[in-house]
Protein backbone atom coordinates (compact mmCIF):
# COMPACT_ATOMS: atom_id res chain seq x y z
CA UNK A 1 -26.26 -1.48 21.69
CA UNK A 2 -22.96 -0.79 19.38
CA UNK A 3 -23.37 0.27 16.07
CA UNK A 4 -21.52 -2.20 14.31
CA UNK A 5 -22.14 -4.54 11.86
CA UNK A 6 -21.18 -8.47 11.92
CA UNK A 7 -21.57 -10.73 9.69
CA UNK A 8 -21.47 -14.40 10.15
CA UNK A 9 -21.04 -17.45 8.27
CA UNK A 10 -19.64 -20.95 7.96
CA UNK A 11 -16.82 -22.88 6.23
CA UNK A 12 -15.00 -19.64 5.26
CA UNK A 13 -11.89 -17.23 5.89
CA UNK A 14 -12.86 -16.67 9.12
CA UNK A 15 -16.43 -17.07 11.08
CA UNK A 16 -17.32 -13.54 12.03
CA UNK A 17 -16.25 -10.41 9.82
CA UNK A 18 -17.37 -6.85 12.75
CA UNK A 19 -17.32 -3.85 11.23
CA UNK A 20 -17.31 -1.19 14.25
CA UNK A 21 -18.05 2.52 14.21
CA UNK A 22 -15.55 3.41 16.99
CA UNK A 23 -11.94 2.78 18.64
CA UNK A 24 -13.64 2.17 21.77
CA UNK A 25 -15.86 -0.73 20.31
CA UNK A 26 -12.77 -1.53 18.14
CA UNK A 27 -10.92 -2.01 21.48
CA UNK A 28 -13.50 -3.55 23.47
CA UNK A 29 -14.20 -6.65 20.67
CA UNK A 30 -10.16 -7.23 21.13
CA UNK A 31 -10.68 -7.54 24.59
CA UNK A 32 -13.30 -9.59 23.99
CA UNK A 33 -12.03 -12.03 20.91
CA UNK A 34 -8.43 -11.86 21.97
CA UNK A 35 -6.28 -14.42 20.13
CA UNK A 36 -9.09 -15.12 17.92
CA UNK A 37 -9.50 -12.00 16.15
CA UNK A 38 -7.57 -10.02 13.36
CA UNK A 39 -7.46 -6.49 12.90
CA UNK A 40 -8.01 -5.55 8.92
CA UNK A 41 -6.93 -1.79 7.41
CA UNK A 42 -5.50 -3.16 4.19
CA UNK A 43 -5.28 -7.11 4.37
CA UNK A 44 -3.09 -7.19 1.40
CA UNK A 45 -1.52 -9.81 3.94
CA UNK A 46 -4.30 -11.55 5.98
CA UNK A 47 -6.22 -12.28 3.08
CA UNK A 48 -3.42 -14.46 1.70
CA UNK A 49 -2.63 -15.57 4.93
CA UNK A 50 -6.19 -16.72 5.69
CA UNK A 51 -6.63 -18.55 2.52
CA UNK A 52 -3.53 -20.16 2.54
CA UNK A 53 -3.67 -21.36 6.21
CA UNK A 54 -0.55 -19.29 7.41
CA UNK A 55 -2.69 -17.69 10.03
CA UNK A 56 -4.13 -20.49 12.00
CA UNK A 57 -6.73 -20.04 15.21
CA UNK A 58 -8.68 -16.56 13.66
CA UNK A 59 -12.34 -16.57 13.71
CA UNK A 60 -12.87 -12.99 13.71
CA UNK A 61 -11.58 -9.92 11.46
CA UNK A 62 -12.45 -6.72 12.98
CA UNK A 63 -12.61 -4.46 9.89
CA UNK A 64 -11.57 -1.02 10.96
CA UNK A 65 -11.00 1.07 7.71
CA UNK A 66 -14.25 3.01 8.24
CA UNK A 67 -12.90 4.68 11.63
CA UNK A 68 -12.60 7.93 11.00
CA UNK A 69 -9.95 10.36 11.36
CA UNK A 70 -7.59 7.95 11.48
CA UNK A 71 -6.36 8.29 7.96
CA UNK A 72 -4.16 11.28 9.07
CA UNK A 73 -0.71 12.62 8.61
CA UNK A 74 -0.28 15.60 11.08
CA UNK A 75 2.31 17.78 12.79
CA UNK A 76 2.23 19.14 16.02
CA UNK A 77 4.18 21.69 17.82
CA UNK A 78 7.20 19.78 19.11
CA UNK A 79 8.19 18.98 14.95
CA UNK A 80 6.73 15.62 15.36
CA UNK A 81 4.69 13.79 12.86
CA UNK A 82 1.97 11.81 13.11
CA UNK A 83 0.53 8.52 10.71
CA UNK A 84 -2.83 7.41 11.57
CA UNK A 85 -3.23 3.70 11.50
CA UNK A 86 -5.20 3.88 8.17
CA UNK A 87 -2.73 5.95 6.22
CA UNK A 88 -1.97 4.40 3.17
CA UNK A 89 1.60 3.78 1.35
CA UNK A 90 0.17 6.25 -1.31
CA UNK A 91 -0.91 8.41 1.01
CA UNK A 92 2.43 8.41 2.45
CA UNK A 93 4.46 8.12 -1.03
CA UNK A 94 1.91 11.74 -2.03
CA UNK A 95 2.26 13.60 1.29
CA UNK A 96 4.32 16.64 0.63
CA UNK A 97 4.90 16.64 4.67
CA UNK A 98 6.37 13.93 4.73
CA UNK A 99 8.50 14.50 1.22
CA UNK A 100 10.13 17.33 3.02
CA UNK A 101 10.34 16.38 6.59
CA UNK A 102 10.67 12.38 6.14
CA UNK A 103 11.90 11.77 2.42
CA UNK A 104 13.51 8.11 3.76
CA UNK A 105 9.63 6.88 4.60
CA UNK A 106 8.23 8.26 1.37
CA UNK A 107 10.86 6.42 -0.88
CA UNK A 108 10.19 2.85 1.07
CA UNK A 109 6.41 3.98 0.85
CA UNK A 110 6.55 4.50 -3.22
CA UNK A 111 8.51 1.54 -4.16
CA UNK A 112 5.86 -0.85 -1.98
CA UNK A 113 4.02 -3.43 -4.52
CA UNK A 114 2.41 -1.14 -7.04
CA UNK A 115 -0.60 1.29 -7.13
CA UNK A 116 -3.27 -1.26 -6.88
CA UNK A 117 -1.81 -2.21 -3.33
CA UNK A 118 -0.63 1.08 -2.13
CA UNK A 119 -4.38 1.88 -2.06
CA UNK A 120 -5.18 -0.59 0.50
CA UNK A 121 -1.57 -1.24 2.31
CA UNK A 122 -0.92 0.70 5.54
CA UNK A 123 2.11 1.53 6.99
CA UNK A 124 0.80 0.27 10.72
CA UNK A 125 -0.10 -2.58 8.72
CA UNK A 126 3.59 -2.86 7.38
CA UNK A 127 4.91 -2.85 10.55
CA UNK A 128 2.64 -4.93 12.43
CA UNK A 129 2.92 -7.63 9.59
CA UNK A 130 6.52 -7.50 11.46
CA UNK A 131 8.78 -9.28 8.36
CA UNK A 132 11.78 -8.15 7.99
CA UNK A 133 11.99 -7.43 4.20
CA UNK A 134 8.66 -5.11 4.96
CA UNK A 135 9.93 -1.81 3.25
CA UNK A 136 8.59 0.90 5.76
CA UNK A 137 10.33 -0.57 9.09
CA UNK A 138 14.05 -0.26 8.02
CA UNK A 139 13.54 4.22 7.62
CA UNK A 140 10.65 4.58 10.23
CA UNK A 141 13.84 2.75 12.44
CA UNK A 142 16.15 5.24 10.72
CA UNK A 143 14.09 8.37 11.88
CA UNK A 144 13.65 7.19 15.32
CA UNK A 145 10.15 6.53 15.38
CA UNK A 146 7.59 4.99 18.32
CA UNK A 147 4.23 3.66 18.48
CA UNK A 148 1.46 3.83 20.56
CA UNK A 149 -0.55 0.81 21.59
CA UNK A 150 -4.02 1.07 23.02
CA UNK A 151 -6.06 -1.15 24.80
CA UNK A 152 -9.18 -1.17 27.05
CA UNK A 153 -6.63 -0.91 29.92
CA UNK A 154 -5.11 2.65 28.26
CA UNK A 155 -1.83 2.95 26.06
CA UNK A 156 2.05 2.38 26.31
CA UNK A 157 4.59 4.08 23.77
CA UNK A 158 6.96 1.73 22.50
CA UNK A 159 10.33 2.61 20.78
CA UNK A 160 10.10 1.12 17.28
CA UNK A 161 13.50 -0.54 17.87
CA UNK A 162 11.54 -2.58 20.80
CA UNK A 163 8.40 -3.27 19.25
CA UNK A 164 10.11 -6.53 17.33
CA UNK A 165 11.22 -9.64 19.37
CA UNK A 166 12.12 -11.69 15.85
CA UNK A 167 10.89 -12.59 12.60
CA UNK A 168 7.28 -11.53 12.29
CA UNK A 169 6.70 -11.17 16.11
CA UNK A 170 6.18 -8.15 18.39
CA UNK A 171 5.27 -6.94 21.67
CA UNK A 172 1.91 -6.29 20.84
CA UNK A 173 -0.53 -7.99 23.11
CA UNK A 174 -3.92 -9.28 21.50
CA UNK A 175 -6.20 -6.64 22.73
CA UNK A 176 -3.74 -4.03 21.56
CA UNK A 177 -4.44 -1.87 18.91
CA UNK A 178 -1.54 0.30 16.89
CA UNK A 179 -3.43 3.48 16.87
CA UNK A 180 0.07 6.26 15.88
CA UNK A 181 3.37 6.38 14.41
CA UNK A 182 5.25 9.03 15.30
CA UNK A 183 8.98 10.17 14.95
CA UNK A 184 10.78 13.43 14.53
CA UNK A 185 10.62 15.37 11.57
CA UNK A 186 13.92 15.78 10.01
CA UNK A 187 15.72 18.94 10.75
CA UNK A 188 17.59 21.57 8.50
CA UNK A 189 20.86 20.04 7.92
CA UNK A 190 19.36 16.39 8.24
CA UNK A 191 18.84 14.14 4.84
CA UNK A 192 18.01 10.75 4.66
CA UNK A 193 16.74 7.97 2.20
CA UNK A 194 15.73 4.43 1.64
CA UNK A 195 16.99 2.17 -1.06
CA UNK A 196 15.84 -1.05 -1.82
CA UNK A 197 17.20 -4.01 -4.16
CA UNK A 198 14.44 -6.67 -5.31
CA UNK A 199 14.13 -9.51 -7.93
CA UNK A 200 12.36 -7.25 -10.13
CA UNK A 201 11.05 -3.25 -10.84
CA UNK A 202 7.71 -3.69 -8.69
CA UNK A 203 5.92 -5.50 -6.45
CA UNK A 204 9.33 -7.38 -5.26
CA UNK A 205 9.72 -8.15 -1.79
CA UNK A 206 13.27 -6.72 -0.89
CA UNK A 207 15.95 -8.68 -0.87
CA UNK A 208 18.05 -6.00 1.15
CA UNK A 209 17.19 -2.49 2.00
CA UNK A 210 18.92 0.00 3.76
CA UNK A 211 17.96 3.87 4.99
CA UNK A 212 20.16 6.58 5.77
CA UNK A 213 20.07 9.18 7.83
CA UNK A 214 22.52 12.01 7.94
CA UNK A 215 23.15 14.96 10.21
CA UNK A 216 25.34 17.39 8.70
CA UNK A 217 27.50 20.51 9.19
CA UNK A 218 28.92 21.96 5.88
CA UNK A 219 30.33 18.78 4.16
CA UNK A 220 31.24 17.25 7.36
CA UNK A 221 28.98 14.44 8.89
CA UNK A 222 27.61 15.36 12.40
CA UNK A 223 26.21 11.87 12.71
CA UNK A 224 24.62 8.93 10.76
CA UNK A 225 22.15 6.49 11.22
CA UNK A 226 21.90 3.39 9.18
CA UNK A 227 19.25 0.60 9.29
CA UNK A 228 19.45 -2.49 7.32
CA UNK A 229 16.32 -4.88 6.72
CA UNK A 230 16.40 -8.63 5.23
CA UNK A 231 19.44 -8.93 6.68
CA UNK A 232 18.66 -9.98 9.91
CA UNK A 233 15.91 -11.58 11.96
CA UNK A 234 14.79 -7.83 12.69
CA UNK A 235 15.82 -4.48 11.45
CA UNK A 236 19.41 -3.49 12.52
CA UNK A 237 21.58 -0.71 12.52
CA UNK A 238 24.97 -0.66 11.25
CA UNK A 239 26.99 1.26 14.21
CA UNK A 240 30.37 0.60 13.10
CA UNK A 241 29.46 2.33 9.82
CA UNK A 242 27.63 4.84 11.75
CA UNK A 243 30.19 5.91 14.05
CA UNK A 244 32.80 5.29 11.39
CA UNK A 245 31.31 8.40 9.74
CA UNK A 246 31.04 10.89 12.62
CA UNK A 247 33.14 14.07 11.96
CA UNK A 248 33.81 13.36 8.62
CA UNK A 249 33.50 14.52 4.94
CA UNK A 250 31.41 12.26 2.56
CA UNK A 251 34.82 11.53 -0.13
CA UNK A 252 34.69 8.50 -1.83
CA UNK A 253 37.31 6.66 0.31
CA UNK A 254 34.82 7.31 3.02
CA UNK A 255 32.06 6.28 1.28
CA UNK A 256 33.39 3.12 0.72
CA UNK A 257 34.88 2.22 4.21
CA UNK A 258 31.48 3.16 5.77
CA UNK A 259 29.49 0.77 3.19
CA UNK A 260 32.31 -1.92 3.94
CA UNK A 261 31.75 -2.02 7.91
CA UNK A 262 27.46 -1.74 7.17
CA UNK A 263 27.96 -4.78 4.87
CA UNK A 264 29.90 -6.57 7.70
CA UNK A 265 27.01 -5.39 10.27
CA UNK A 266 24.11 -7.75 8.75
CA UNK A 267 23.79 -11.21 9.22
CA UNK A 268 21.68 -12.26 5.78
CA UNK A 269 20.68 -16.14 5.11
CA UNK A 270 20.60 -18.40 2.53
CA UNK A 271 16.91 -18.37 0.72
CA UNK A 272 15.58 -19.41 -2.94
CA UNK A 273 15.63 -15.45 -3.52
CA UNK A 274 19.56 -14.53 -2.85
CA UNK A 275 22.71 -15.96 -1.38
CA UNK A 276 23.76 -14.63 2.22
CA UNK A 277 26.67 -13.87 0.44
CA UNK A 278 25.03 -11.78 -2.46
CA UNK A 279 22.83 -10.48 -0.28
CA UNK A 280 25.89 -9.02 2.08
CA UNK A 281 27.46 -7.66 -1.08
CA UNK A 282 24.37 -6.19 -2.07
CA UNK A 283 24.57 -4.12 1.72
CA UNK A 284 27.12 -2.86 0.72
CA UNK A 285 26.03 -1.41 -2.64
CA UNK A 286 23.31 -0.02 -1.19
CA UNK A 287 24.78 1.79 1.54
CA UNK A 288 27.33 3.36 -1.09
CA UNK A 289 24.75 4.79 -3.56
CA UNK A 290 22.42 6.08 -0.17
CA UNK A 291 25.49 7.90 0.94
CA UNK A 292 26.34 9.41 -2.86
CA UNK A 293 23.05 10.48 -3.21
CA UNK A 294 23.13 12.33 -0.32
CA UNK A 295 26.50 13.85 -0.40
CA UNK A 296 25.66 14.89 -4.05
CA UNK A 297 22.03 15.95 -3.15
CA UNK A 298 20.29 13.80 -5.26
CA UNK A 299 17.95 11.31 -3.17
CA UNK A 300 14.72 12.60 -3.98
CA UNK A 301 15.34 12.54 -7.57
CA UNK A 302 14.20 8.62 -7.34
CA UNK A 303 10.97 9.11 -6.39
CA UNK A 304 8.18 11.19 -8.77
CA UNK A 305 7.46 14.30 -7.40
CA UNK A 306 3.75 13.67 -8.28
CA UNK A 307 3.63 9.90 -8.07
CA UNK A 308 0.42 7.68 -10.17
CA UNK A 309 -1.26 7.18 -7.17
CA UNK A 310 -4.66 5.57 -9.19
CA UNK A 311 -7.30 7.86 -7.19
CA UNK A 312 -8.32 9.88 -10.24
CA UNK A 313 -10.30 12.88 -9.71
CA UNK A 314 -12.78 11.26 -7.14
CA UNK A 315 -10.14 11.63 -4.29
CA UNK A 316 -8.94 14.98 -3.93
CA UNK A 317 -7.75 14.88 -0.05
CA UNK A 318 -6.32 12.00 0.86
CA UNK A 319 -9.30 11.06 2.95
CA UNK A 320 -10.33 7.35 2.19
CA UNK A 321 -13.92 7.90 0.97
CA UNK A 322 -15.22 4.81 2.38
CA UNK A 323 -15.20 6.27 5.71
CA UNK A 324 -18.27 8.07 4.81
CA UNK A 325 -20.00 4.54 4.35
CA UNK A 326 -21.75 3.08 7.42
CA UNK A 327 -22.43 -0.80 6.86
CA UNK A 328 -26.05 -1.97 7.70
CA UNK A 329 -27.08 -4.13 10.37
CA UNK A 330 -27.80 -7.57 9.66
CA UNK A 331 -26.33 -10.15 7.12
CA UNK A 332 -26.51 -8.78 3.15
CA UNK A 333 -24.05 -7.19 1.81
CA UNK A 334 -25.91 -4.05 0.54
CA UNK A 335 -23.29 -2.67 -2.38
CA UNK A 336 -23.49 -0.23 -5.68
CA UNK A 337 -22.04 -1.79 -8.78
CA UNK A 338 -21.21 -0.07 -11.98
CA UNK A 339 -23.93 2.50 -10.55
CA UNK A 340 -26.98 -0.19 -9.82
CA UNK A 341 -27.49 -1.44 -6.13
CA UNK A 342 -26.98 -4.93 -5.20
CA UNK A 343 -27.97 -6.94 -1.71
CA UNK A 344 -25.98 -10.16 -1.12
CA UNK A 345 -26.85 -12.63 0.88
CA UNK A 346 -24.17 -14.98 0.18
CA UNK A 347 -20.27 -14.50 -0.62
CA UNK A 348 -19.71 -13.13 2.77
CA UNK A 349 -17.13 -15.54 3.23
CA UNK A 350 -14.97 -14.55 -0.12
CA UNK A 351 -12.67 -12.40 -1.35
CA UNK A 352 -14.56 -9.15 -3.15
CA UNK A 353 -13.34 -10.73 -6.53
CA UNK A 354 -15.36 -13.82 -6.15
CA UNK A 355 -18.17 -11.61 -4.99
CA UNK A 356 -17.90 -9.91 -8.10
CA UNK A 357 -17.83 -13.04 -10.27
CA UNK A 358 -20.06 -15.81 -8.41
CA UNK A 359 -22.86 -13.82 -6.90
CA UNK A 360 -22.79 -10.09 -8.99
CA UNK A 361 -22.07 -12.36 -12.81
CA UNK A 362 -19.68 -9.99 -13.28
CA UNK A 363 -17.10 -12.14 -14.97
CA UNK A 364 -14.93 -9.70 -16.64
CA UNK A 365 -12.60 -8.95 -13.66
CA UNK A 366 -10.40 -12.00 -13.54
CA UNK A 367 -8.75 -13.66 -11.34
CA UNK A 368 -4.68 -14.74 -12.73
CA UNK A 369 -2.92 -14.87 -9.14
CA UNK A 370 -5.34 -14.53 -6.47
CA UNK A 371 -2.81 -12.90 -4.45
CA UNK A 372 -1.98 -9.49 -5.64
CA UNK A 373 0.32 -10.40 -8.36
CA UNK A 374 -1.20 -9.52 -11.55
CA UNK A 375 -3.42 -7.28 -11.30
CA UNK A 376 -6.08 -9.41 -13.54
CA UNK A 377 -8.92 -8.06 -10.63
CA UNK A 378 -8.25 -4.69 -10.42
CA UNK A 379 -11.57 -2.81 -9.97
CA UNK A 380 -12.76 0.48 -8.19
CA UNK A 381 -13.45 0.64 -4.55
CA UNK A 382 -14.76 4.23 -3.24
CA UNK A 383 -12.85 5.61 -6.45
CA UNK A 384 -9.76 4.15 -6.47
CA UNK A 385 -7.50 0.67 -8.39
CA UNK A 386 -7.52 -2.18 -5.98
CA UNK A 387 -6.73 -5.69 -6.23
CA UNK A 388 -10.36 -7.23 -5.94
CA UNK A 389 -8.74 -10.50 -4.70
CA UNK A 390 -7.30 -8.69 -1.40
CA UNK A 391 -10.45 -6.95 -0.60
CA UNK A 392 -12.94 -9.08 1.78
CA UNK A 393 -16.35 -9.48 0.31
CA UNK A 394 -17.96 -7.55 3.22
CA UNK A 395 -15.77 -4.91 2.68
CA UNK A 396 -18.30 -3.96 -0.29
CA UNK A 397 -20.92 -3.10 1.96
CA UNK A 398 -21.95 0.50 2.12
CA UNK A 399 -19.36 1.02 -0.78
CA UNK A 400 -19.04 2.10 -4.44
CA UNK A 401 -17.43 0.00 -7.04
CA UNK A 402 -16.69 -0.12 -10.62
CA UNK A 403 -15.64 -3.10 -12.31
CA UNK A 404 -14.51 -3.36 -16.33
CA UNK A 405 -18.15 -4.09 -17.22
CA UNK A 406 -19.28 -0.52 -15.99
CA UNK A 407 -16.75 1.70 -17.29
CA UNK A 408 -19.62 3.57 -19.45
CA UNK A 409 -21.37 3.98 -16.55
CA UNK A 410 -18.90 5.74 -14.14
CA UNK A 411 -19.98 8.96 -12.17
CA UNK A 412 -17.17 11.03 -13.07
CA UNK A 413 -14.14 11.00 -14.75
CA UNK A 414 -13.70 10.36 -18.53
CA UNK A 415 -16.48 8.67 -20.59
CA UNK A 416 -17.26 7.56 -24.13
CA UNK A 417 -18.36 9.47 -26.57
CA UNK A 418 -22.61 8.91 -26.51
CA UNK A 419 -25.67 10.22 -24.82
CA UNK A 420 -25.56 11.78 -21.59
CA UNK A 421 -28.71 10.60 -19.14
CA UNK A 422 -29.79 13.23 -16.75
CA UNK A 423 -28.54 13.37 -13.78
CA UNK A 424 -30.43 12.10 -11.71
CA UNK A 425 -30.18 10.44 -8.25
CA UNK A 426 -27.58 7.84 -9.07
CA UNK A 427 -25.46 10.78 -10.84
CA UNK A 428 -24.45 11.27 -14.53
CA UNK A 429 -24.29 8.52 -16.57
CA UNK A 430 -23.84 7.52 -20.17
CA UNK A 431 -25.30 4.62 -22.65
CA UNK A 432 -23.67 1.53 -22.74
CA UNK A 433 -23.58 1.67 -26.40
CA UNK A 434 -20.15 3.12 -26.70
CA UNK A 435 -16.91 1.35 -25.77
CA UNK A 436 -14.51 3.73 -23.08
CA UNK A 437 -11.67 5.60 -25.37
CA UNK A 438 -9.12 3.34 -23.97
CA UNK A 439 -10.82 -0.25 -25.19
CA UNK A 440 -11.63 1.53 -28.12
CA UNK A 441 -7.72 2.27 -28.14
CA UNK A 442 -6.90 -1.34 -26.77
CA UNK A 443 -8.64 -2.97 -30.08
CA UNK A 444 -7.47 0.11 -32.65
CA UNK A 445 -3.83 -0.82 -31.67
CA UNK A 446 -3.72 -3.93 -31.15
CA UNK A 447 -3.33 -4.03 -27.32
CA UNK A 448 -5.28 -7.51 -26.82
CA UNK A 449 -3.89 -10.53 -27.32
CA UNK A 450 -5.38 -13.28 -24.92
CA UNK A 451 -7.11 -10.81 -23.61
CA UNK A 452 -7.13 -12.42 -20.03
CA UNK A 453 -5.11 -9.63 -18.29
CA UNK A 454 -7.07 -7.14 -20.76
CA UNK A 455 -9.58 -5.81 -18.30
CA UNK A 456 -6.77 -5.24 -15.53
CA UNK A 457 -4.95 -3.32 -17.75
CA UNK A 458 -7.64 -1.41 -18.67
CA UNK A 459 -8.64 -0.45 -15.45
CA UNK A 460 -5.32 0.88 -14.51
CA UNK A 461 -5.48 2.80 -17.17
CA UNK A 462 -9.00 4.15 -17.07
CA UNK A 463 -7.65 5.68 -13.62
CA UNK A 464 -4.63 6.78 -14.80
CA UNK A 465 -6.31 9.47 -17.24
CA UNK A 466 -9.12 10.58 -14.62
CA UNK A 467 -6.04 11.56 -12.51
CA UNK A 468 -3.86 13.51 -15.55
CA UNK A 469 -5.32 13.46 -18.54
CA UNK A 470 -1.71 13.56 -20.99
CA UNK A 471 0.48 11.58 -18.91
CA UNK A 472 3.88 11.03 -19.96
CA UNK A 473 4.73 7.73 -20.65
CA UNK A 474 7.09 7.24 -17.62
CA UNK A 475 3.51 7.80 -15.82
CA UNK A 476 2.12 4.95 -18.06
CA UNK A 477 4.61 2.64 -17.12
CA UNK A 478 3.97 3.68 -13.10
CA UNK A 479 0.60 2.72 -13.82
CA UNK A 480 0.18 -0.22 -15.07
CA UNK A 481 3.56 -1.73 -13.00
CA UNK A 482 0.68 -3.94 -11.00
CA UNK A 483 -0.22 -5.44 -14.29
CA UNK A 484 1.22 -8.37 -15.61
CA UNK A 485 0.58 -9.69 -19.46
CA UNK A 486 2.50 -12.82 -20.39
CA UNK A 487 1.50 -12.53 -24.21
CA UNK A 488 3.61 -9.45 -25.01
CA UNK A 489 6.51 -6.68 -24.60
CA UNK A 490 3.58 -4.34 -23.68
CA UNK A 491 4.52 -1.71 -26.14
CA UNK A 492 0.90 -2.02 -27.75
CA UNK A 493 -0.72 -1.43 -24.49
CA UNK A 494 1.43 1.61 -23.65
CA UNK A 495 0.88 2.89 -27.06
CA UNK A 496 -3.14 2.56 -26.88
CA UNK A 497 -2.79 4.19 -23.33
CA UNK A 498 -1.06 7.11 -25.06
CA UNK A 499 -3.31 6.49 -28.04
CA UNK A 500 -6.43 6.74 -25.30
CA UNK A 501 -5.55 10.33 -23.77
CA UNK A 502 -5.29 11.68 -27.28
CA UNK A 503 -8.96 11.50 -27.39
């Protein structure tokens, strides 16, 4: 019998949510479901796609983010690297591998939505997900990566430059699984990066991106690679600009030429984001600061060097901690809120945010956008900031999760002043008498106005301190970019953050 869990119901998202314990059951439900079924790591996208009716013809999600060791970022022998299917964009924006050997993935990684949805985004997802304004494709392309497909039948490597066949399609066959990413780690005397231009600071969609790649001897260029996304039905390389550049020093007349014949490379259209013709200027902007920054040695200066990631002191090895979970057998969602166990029957059909609110009463996580926007929902899942409203509901099984209403309740991590309980077997815990440091920072200052995106923001910050306790405000701002507030400049709520660590 396979140890999986499925969970059925009716008039939903989908009709069957399987949870399985293994690749081999993973691929053999594929087989099975076919056309039917949806893989889900992050489903930052399905979720929206489901509810919206984008994705037409799926009846079953295959959950696979309890699959172990597939969270991985390794190196083997032949300078390779290797991302699991279930490593995360933090994951990938924290890996100090891949900051040193792949800086171009780790920039595209970082500046993906905001921390809330770098928790649950994967890069296979990225890619799979196939658009091209997806961040991760355009330097993954740049660094000459592959991926391996796996089926019941075996598995096929396929050249990331052939995976795509046009917007949002691939060459992935529905009882294929991604299961690596690989690509060559750069060398000495190789740089790259990724830059990205979007409508605004975080969680933009680009409107161009670009990633260079540079081989060099002494100030001379051995060889480039350029890839351009949102420019073109697929990601594309600029090889007039690329061989343009071969043999010769990065000046600024060169600079400019190269960034000129990238610019004339792309084929951009007309959308209610950006001009074709803004959007070919843009190109060329881009290309010309990638290729400064690397001639002047600067490129990594754009990303942190310790990035908010929004794990706090729960996570300490980039291991999601949910793969420790095994889901039950059977239909209730068996769950551990704000440290007291719940068993749902219903709500397996919903998003974890109207689990929260309809079945669990727990009404102070929002919901603003419902899709990722505001971060109104963000709660706790296995110890780190999510958007509720891009979790499934069955996702909750097995796990732990925090919402605003149990912040004096929390395992670990900072807690109000007031009486410690024993531990005992649900952990440490405190009485609910005292308000958190930060809401007691949030009122002192000021910091709620509405108060409708209070709880979000509260959240974020919550995590922020658990992971550094006296973070700058640069780090506040990092935080809380997957909040929005439409009452104010925010300078209350960064100053009761700051306010909040003081304590």
């Amino acid at each position: 019998m396979a140890s999986c869990a499925t969970l059925w119901f009716n008039n939903s998202m989908w009709t069957e949510y399987i949870t399985p314990a293994s690749l081999e059951e993973t691929l053999r439900f594929l087989a099975e479901k076919r056309e039917k079924a949806r893989l889900v790591a992050g489903a930052t996208d399905l979720m929206l796609e489901l509810e919206r009716g984008v994705r037409k013809g799926i009846e079953t999600v295959i959950d696979i983010t309890r699959l172990p060791y597939l969270d991985r970022i390794t190196f083997d022998e032949d300078e390779t690297i290797h991302l699991g299917p279930l490593v995360t964009h933090n994951a990938a924006a924290a890996s100090k591998l891949l900051r040193e050997r792949a800086f171009p993935l780790v920039s595209a990684a970082w500046q993906v939505g905001a921390p809330q949805i770098r928790n649950r985004a994967t890069v296979a997802g990225n890619l799979v997900t196939a658009s091209p304004a997806n961040d991760t494709i355009t330097p993954l392309m740049a660094l000459g990566a592959w991926v391996l497909l796996a089926s019941g039948k075996g598995t096929r490597r396929v050249p990331l430059e052939s995976f795509y066949t046009g917007v949002r399609k691939t060459v992935l066959q529905p009882d294929e699984m991604l299961v690596d990413i690989a690509f060559p780690a750069l060398k000495t005397g190789q740089r790259g990066t990724f830059l990205k231009l979007g409508l605004r600071r975080a969680q933009a969609i680009s409107l161009v991106n670009a990633a260079v790649v540079l081989t060099l001897d002494s100030s001379r260029v051995k060889s480039a690679v350029i890839t351009l996304g949102a420019v073109a039905p697929t990601i594309i390389h600029a090889p007039e600009a690329e061989a343009y550049l071969a043999g010769k020093e990065l000046t600024d007349e060169v600079i400019a030429r190269a960034a000129e014949l990238a610019a004339g490379t792309s084929r951009p259209i007309d959308d209610i984001r950006g001009s074709a013709a803004y959007r070919k200027a843009m190109v060329r902007v881009l290309v010309m600061r990638g290729l400064r920054t690397l001639r002047d040695g600067q490129e990594q200066a754009q990303v942190p060097e310790a990035p908010v990631l929004l794990w706090g002191r729960q996570t300490t090895d980039h291991r999601p901690s949910s793969i420790v979970h095994r889901p039950s057998s059977g239909k209730s969602i068996h769950t551990r809120i704000n440290g007291r166990e719940y068993t749902f029957t219903t709500g397996r059909e919903k998003s974890l945010l109207r689990l929260l609110r309809e079945e669990a009463g727990l009404t102070g996580t929002k919901e603003g956008c419902a899709e990722g926007e505001c971060g109104a929902c963000t709660v706790f899942l296995d110890g780190k900031a999510v958007m509720a409203c891009l979790v499934p509901a069955p996702r909750a099984d097995g796990a732990e999760i925090v919402t605003v209403e149990g912040l004096s309740f929390r395992p670990s991590g900072i807690v109000p002043k007031g009486d410690i309980v024993p531990e005992g077997k649900e952990g440490p815990r405190v009485r609910a008498e005292k308000l958190h440091p930060v809401q007691e920072a949030f009122v002192a200052d000021g910091a709620v106005q509405c108060g409708y995106c209070t709880p979000g923001f509260i959240m974020s910050a919550v995590k922020l301190l658990e992971e550094r306790p006296h973070p700058s405000r640069a780090e506040i701002t990092q935080a809380i970019s997957g909040n929005l507030c439409r009452c104010t400049g925010y300078y209350k709520i960064v100053q009761a953050i700051e306010d909040a660590s003081k304590l």
